[in-house]
C-alpha atoms as a PDB file:
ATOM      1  CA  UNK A   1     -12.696 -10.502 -11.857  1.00  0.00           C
ATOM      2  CA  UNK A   2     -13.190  -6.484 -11.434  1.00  0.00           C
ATOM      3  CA  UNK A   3     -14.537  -5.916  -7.603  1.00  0.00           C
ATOM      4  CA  UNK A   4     -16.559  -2.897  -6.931  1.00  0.00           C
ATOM      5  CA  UNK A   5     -13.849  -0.054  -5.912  1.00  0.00           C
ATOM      6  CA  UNK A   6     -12.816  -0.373  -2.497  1.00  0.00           C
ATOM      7  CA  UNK A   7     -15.555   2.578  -1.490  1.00  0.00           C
ATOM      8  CA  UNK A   8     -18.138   0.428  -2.786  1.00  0.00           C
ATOM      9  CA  UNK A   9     -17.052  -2.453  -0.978  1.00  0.00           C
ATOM     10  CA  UNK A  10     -16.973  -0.580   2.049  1.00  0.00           C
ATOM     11  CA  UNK A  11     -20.196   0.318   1.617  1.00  0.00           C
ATOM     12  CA  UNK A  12     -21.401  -3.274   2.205  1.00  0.00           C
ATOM     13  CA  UNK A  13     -19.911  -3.524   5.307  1.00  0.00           C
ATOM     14  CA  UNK A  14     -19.231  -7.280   4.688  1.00  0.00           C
ATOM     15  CA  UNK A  15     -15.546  -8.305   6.208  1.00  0.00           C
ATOM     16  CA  UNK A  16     -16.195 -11.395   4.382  1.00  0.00           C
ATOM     17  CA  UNK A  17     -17.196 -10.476   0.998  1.00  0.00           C
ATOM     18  CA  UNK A  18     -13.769  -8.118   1.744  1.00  0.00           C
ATOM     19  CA  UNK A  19     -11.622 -11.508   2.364  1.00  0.00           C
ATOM     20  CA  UNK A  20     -12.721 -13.211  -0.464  1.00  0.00           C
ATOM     21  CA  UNK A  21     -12.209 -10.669  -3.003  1.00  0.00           C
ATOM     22  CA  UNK A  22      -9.242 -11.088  -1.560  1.00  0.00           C
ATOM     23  CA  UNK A  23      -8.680 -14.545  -2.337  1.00  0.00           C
ATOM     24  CA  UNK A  24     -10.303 -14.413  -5.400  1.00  0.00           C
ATOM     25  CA  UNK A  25      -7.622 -11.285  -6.521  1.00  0.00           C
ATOM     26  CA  UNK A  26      -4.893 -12.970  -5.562  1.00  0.00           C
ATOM     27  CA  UNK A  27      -5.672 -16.396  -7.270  1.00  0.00           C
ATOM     28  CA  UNK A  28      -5.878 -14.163 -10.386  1.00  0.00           C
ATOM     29  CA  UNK A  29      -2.916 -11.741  -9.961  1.00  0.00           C
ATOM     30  CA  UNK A  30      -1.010 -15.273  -9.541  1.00  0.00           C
ATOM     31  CA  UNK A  31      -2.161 -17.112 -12.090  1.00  0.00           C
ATOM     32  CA  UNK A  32      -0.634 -14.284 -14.323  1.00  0.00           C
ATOM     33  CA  UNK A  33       2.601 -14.525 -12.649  1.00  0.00           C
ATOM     34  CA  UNK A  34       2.549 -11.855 -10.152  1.00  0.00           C
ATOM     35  CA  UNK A  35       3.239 -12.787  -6.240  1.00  0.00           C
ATOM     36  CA  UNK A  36       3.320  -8.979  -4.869  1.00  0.00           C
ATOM     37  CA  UNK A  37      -0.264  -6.872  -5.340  1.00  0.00           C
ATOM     38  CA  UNK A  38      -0.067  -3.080  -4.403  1.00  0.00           C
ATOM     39  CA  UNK A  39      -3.144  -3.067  -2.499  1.00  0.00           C
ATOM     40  CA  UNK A  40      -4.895  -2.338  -0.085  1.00  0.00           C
ATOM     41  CA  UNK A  41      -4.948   1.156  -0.039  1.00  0.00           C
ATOM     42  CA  UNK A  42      -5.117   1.851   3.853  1.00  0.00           C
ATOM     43  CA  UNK A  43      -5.668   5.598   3.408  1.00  0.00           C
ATOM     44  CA  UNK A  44      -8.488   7.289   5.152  1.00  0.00           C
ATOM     45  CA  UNK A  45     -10.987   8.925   3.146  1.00  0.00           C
ATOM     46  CA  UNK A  46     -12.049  12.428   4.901  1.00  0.00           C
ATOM     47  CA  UNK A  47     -11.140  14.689   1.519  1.00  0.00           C
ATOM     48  CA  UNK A  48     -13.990  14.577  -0.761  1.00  0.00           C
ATOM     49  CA  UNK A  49     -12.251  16.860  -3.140  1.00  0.00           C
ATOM     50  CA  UNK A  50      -9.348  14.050  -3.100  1.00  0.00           C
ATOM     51  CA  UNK A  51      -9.594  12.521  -6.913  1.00  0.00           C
ATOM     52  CA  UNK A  52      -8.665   9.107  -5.734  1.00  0.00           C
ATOM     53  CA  UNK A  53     -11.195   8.825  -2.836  1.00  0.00           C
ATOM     54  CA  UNK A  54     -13.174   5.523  -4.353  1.00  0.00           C
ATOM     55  CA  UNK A  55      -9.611   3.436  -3.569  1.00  0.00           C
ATOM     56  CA  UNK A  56     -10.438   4.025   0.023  1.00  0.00           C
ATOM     57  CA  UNK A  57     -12.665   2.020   2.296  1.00  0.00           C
ATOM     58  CA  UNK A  58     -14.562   5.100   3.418  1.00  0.00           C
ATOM     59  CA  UNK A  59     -14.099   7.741   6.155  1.00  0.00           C
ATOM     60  CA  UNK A  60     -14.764   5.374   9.374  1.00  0.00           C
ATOM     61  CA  UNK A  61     -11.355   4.113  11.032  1.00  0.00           C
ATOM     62  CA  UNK A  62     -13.177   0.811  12.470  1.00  0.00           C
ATOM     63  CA  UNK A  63     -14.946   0.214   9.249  1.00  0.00           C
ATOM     64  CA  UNK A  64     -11.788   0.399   6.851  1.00  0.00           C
ATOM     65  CA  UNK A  65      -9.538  -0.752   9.289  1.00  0.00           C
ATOM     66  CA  UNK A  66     -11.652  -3.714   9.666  1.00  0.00           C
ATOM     67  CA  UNK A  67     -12.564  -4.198   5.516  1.00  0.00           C
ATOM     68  CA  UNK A  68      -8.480  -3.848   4.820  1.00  0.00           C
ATOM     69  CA  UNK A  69      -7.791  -6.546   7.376  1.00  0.00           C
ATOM     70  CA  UNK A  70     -10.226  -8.625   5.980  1.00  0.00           C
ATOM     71  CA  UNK A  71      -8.737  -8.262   2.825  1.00  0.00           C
ATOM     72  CA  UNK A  72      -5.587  -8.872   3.588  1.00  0.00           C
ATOM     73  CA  UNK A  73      -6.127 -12.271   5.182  1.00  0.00           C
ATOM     74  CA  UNK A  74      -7.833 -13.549   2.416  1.00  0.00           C
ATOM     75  CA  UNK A  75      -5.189 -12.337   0.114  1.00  0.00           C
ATOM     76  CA  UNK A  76      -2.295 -13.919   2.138  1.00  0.00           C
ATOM     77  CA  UNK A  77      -3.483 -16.777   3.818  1.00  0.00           C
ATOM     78  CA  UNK A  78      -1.614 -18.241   6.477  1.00  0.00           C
ATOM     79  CA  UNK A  79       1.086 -19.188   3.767  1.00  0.00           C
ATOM     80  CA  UNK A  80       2.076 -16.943   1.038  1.00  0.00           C
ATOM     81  CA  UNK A  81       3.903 -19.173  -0.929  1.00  0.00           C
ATOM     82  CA  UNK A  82       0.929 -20.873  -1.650  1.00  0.00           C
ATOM     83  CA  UNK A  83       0.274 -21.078  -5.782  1.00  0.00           C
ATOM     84  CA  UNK A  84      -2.834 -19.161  -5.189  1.00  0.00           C
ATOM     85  CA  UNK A  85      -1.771 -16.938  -2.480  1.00  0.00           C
ATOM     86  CA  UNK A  86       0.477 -13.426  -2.707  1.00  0.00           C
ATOM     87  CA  UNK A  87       1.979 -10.533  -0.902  1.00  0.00           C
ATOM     88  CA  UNK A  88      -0.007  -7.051   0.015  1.00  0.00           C
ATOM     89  CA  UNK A  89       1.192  -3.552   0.086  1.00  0.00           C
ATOM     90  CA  UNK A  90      -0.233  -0.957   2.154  1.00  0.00           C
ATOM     91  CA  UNK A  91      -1.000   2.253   0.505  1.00  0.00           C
ATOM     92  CA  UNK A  92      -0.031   5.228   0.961  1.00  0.00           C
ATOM     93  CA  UNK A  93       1.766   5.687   4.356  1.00  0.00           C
ATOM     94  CA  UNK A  94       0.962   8.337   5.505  1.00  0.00           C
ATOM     95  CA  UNK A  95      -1.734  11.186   5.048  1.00  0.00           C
ATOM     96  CA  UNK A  96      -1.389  10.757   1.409  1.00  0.00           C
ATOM     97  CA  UNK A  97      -5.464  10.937   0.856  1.00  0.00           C
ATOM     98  CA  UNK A  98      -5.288  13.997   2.973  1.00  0.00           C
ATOM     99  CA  UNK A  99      -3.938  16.818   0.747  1.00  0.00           C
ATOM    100  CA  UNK A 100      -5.394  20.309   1.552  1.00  0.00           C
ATOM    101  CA  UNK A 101      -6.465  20.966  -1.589  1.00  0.00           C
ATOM    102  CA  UNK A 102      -8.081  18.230  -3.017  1.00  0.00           C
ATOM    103  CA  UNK A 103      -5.134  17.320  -6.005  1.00  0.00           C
ATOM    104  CA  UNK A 104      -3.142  14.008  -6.021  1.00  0.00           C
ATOM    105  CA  UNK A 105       0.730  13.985  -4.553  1.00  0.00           C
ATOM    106  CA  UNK A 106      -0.255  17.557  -2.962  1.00  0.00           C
ATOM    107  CA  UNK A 107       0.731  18.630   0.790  1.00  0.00           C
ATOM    108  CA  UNK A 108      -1.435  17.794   3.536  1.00  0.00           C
ATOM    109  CA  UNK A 109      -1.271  19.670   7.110  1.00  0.00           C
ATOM    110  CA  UNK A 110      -2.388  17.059   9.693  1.00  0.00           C
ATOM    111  CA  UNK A 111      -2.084  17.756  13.403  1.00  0.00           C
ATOM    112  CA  UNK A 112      -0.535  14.928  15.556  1.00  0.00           C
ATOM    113  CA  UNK A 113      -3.737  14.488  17.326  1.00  0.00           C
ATOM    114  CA  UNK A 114      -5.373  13.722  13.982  1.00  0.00           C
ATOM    115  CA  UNK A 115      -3.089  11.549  12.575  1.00  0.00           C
ATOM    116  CA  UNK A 116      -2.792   9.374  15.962  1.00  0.00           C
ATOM    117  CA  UNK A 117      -6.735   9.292  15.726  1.00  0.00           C
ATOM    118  CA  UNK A 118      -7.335   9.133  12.013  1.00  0.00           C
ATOM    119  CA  UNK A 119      -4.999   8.259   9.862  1.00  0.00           C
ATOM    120  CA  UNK A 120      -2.406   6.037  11.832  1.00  0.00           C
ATOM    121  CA  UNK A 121      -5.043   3.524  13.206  1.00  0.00           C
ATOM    122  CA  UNK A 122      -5.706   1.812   9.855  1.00  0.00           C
ATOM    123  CA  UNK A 123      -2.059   1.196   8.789  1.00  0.00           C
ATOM    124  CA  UNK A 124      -1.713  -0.415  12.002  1.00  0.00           C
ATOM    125  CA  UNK A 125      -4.427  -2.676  11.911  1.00  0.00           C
ATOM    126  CA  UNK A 126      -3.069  -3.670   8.207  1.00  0.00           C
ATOM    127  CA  UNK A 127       0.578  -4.516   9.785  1.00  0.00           C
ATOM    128  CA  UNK A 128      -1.351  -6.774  12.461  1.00  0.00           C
ATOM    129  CA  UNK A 129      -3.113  -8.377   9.498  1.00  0.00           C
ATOM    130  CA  UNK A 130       0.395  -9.486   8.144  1.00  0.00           C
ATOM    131  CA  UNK A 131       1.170  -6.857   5.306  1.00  0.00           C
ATOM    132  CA  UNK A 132       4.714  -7.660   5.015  1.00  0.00           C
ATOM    133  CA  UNK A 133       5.536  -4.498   3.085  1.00  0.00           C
ATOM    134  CA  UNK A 134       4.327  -0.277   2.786  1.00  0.00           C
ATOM    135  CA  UNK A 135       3.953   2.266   0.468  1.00  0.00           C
ATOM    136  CA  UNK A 136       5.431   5.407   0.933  1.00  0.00           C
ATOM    137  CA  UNK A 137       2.770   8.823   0.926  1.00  0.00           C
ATOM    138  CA  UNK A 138       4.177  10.823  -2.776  1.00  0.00           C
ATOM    139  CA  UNK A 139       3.111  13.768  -0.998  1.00  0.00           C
ATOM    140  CA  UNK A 140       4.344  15.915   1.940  1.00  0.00           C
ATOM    141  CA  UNK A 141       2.983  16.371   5.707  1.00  0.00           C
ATOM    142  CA  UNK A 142       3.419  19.051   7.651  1.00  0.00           C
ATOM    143  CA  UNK A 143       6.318  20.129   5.074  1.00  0.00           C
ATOM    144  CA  UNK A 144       8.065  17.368   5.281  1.00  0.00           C
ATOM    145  CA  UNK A 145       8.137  15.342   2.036  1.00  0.00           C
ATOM    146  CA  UNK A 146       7.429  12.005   3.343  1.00  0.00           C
ATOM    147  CA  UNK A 147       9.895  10.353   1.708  1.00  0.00           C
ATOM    148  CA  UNK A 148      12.782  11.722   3.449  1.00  0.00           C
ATOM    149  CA  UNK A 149      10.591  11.719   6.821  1.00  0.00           C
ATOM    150  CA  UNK A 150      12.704   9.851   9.009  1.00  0.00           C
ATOM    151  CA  UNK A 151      10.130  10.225  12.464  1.00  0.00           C
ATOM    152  CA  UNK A 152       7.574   8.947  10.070  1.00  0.00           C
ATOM    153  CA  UNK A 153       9.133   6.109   8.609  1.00  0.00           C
ATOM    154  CA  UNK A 154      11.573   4.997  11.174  1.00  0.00           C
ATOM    155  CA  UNK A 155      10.431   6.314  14.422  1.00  0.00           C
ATOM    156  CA  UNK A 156       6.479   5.681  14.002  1.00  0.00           C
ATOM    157  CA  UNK A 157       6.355   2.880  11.470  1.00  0.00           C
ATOM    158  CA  UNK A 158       9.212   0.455  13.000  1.00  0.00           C
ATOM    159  CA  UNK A 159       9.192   1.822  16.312  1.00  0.00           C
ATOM    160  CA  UNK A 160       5.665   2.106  17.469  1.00  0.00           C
ATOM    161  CA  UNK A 161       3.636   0.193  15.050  1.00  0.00           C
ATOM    162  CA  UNK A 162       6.405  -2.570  15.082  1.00  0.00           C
ATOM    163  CA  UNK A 163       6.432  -2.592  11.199  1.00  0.00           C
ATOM    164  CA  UNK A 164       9.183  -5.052  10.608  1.00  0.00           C
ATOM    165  CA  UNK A 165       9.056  -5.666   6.568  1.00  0.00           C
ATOM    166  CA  UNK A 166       9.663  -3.725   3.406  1.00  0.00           C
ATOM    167  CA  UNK A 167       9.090   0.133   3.068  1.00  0.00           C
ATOM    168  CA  UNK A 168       9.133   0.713  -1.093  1.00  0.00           C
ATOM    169  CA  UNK A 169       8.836   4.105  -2.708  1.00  0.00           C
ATOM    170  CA  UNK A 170       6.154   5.394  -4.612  1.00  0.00           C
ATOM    171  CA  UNK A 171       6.485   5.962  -8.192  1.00  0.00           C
ATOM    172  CA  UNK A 172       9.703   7.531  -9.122  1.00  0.00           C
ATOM    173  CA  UNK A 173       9.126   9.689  -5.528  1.00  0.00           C
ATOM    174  CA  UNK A 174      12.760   9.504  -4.181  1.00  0.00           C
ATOM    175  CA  UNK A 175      13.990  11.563  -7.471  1.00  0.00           C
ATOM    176  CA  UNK A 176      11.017  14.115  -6.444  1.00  0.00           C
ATOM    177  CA  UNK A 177      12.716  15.040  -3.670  1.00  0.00           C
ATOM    178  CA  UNK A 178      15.224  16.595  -5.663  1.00  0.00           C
ATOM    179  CA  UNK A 179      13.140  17.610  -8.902  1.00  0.00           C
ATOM    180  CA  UNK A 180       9.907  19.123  -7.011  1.00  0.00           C
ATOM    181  CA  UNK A 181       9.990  19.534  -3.508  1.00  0.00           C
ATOM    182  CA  UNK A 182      13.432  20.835  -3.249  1.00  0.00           C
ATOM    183  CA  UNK A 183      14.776  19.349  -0.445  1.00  0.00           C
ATOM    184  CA  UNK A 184      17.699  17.534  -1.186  1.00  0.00           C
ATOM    185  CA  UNK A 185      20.915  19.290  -3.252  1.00  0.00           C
ATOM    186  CA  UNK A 186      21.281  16.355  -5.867  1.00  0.00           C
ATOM    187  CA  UNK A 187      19.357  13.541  -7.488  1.00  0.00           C
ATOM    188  CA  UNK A 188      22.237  11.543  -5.080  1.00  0.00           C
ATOM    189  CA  UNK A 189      21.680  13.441  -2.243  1.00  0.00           C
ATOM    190  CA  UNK A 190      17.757  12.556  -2.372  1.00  0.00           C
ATOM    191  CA  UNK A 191      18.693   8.788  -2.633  1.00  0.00           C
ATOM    192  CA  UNK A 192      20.932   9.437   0.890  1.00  0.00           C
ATOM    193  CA  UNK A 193      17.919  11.122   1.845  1.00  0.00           C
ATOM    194  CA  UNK A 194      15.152   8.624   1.408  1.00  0.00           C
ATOM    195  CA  UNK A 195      17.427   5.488   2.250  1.00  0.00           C
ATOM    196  CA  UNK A 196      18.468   6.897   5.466  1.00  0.00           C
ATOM    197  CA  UNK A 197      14.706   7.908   5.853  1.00  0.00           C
ATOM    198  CA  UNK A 198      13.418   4.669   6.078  1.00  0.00           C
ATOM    199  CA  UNK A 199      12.812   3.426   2.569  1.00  0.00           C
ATOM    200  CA  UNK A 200      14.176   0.123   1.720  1.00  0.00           C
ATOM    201  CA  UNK A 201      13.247   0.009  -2.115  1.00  0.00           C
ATOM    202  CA  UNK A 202      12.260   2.500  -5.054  1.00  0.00           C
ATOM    203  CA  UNK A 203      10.268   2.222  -7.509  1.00  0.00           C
ATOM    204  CA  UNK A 204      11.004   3.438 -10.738  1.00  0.00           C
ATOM    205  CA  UNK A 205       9.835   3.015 -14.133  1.00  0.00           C
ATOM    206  CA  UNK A 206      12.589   4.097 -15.835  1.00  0.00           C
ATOM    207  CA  UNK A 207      15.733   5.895 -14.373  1.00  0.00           C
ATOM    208  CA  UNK A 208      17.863   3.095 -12.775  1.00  0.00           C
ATOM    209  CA  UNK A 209      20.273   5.959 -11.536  1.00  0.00           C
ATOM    210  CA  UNK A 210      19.273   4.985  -7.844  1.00  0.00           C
ATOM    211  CA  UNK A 211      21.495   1.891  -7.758  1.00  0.00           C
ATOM    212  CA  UNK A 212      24.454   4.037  -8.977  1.00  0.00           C
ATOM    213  CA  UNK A 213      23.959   6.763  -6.470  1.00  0.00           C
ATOM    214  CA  UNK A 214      23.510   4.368  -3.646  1.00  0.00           C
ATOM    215  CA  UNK A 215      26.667   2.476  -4.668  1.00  0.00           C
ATOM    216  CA  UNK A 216      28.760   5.612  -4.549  1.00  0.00           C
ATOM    217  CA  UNK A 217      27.175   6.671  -1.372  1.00  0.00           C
ATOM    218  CA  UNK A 218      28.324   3.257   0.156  1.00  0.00           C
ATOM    219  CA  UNK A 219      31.780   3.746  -1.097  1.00  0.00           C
ATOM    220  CA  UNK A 220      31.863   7.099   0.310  1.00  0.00           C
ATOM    221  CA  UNK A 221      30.855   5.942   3.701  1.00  0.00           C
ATOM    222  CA  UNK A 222      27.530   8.458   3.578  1.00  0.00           C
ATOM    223  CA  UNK A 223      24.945   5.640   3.517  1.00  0.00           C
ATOM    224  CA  UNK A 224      26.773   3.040   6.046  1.00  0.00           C
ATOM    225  CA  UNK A 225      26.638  -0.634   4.912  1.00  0.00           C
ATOM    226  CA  UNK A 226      24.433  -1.693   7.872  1.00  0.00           C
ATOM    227  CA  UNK A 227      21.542  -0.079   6.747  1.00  0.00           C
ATOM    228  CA  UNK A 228      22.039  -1.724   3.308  1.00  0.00           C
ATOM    229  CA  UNK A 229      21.995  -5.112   4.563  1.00  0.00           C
ATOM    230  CA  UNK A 230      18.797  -3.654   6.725  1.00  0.00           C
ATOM    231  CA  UNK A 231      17.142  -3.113   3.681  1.00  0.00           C
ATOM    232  CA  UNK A 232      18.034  -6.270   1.784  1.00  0.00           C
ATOM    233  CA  UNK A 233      17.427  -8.182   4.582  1.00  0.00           C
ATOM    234  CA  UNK A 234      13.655  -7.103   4.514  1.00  0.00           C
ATOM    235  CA  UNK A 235      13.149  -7.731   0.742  1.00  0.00           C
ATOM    236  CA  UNK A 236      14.736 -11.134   0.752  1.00  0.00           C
ATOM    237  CA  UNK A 237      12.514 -12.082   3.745  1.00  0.00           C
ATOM    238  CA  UNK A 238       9.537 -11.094   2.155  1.00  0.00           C
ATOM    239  CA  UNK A 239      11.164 -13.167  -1.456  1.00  0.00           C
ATOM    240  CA  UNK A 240      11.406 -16.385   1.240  1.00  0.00           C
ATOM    241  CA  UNK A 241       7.741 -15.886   2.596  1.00  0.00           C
ATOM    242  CA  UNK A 242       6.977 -16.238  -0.972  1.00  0.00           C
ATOM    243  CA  UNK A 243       8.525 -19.420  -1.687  1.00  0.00           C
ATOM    244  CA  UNK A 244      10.224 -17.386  -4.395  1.00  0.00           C
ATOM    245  CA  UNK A 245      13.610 -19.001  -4.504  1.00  0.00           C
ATOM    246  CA  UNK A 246      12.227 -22.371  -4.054  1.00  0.00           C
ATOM    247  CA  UNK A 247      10.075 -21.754  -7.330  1.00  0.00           C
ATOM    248  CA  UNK A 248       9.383 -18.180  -9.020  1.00  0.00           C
ATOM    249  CA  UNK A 249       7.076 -19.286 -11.866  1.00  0.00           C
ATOM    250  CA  UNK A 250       3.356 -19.299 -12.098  1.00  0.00           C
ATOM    251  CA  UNK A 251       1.600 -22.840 -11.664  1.00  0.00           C
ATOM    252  CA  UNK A 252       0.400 -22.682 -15.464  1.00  0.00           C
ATOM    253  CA  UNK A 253      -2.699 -24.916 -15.044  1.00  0.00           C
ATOM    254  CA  UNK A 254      -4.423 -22.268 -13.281  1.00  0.00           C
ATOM    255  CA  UNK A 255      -4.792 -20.139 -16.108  1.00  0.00           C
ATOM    256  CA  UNK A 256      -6.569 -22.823 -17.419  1.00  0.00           C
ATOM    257  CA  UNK A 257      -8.935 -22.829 -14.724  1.00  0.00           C
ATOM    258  CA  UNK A 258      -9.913 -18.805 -15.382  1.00  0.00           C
ATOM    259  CA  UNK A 259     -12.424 -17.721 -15.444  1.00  0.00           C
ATOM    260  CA  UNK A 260     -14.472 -19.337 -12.703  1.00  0.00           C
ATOM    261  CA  UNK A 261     -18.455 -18.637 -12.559  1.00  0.00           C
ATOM    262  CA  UNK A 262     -18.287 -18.900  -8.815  1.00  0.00           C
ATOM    263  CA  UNK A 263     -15.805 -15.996  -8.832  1.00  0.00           C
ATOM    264  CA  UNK A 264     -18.446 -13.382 -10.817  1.00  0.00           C
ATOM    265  CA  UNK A 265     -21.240 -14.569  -8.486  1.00  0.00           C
ATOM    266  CA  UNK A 266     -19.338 -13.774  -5.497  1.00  0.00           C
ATOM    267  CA  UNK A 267     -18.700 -10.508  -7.688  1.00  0.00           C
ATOM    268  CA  UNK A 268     -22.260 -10.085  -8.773  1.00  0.00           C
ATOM    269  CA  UNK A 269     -23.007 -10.298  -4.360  1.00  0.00           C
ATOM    270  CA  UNK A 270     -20.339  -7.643  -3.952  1.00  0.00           C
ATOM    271  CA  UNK A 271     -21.549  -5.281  -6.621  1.00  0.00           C
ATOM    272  CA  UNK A 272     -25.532  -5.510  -5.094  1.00  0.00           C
ATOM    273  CA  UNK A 273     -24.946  -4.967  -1.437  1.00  0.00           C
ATOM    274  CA  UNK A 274     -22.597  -2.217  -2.391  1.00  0.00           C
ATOM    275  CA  UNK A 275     -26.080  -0.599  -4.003  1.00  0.00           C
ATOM    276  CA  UNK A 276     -26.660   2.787  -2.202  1.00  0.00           C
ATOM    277  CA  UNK A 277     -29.382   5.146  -2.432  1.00  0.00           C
ATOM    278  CA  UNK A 278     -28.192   8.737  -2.402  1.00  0.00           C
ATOM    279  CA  UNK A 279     -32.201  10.157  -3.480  1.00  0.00           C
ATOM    280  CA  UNK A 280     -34.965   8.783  -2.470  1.00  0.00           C
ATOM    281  CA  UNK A 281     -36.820  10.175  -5.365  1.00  0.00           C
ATOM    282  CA  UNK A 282     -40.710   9.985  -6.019  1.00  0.00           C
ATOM    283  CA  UNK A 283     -40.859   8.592  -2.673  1.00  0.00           C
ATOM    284  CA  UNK A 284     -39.570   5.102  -3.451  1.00  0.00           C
ATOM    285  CA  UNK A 285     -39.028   4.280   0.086  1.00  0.00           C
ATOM    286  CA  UNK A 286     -40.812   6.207   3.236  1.00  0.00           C
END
């Protein structure tokens, strides 16, 4: 079942068709074997040259604050491990739908006044919705790559907004640090970086040089073994919340069950109220 983008569904400013796309998503996504959905994205949209603006819920804090919580309760539930229930991911902390010139995984310059009023608000009301785990901005802020941004990820996130799952990279965006934005000396050095940052997983599609790098920087005493067991202690939380060790397989009658004519009316609702008029041409309404 394909939901209207997430600016669409924003713009029927219904919470509850919002939760039960959620629970209609993540039925699906775990039917096909899949307990952890990278979504919602909890960016706010305010850059209309930004290419991936339609994954947002829209420019309004209350409004997407309020569609991405709804979203994620219906997703979740009040038990995860349940066969038709999965985990969320909010995307893309921080400022990542921000950049100054309009192009994906590009800068953005965002005053503290701003991002207190604008762009933190909405990440917080998805960690009081129960998102048990974040994805990291690919971009920078303020010149700070935010994957080695250690006041973002550590200081805001778990301090003030009481974050207290997993923090996973974005796509191959710890190596970045190295190979684009310059910051760290070595491909290692950006895995110290990001680790001692805040980020608790990466996520790679290829390269599985991180887990040799981290191992060495153990040995070495760089990357102390406390903030290992940190991180692994958040990932195998969020594996428990699943049910994940008491059964990791699919319940394979609910494939079965797909595709449900319920599901594409509920769709089909979604899809109409989304409907906006952007001309009112030849007068079709006063």
């Amino acid at each position: 079942t394909l939901f209207p983008q997430a600016i669409s569904m924003a713009a029927t400013w219904n919470t509850e068709i919002a939760k039960q796309s959620g629970e209609i998503t993540s039925l699906e996504t775990k039917a096909s074997g899949i307990a952890w959905n990278y979504y919602p994205v909890m960016d706010i949209g305010r850059q209309p040259l930004w290419s991936r603006l339609w994954e947002t819920f829209g420019e309004d804090v209350y409004l997407a604050s309020q569609m991405g919580a709804s979203y994620i309760k219906g997703a979740q539930g009040d038990d995860m491990s349940a066969p038709n229930k999965l985990a969320t991911c909010l995307k893309h902390y921080v400022g990542y739908s921000f950049p100054i010139n309009g192009l994906d995984r590009t800068p953005a310059w965002i005053s503290e006044r701003m991002m207190r009023e604008y762009f933190l608000p909405t990440f917080e009301a998805g960690i009081l919705a129960g998102s048990p785990s974040v994805m990291v901005n690919s971009g920078e802020v303020d010149g700070i790559p935010v994957h080695s941004d250690y006041y973002l990820l550590t200081e805001v996130l778990r301090g003030e907004l009481k974050f207290d799952g997993v923090v996973v990279s974005d796509w191959e965006d710890i190596a970045r640090l190295f190979t684009r934005d310059k910051v760290a000396n070595s491909p290692k050095d950006a895995v110290r970086m990001a680790v001692m940052a805040g980020i608790d997983m990466s996520m790679v599609p290829y390269n599985f040089s991180f887990y040799d790098h981290l191992l060495e920087l153990v040995k070495e005493g760089t990357v102390p073994m406390k903030r290992i067991d940190e991180a692994v202690s958040r990932i195998l939380k969020v594996k428990v919340q699943l049910g994940l060790f008491e059964n990791p397989y699919p319940d394979k009658t609910m494939k079965d069950k797909l595709p449900v004519d319920e599901f594409t009316k509920i769709n089909l609702q979604a899809a109409t109220e989304s409907i906006t008029l952007v001309k009112n041409q030849d007068n079709l309404l006063p």
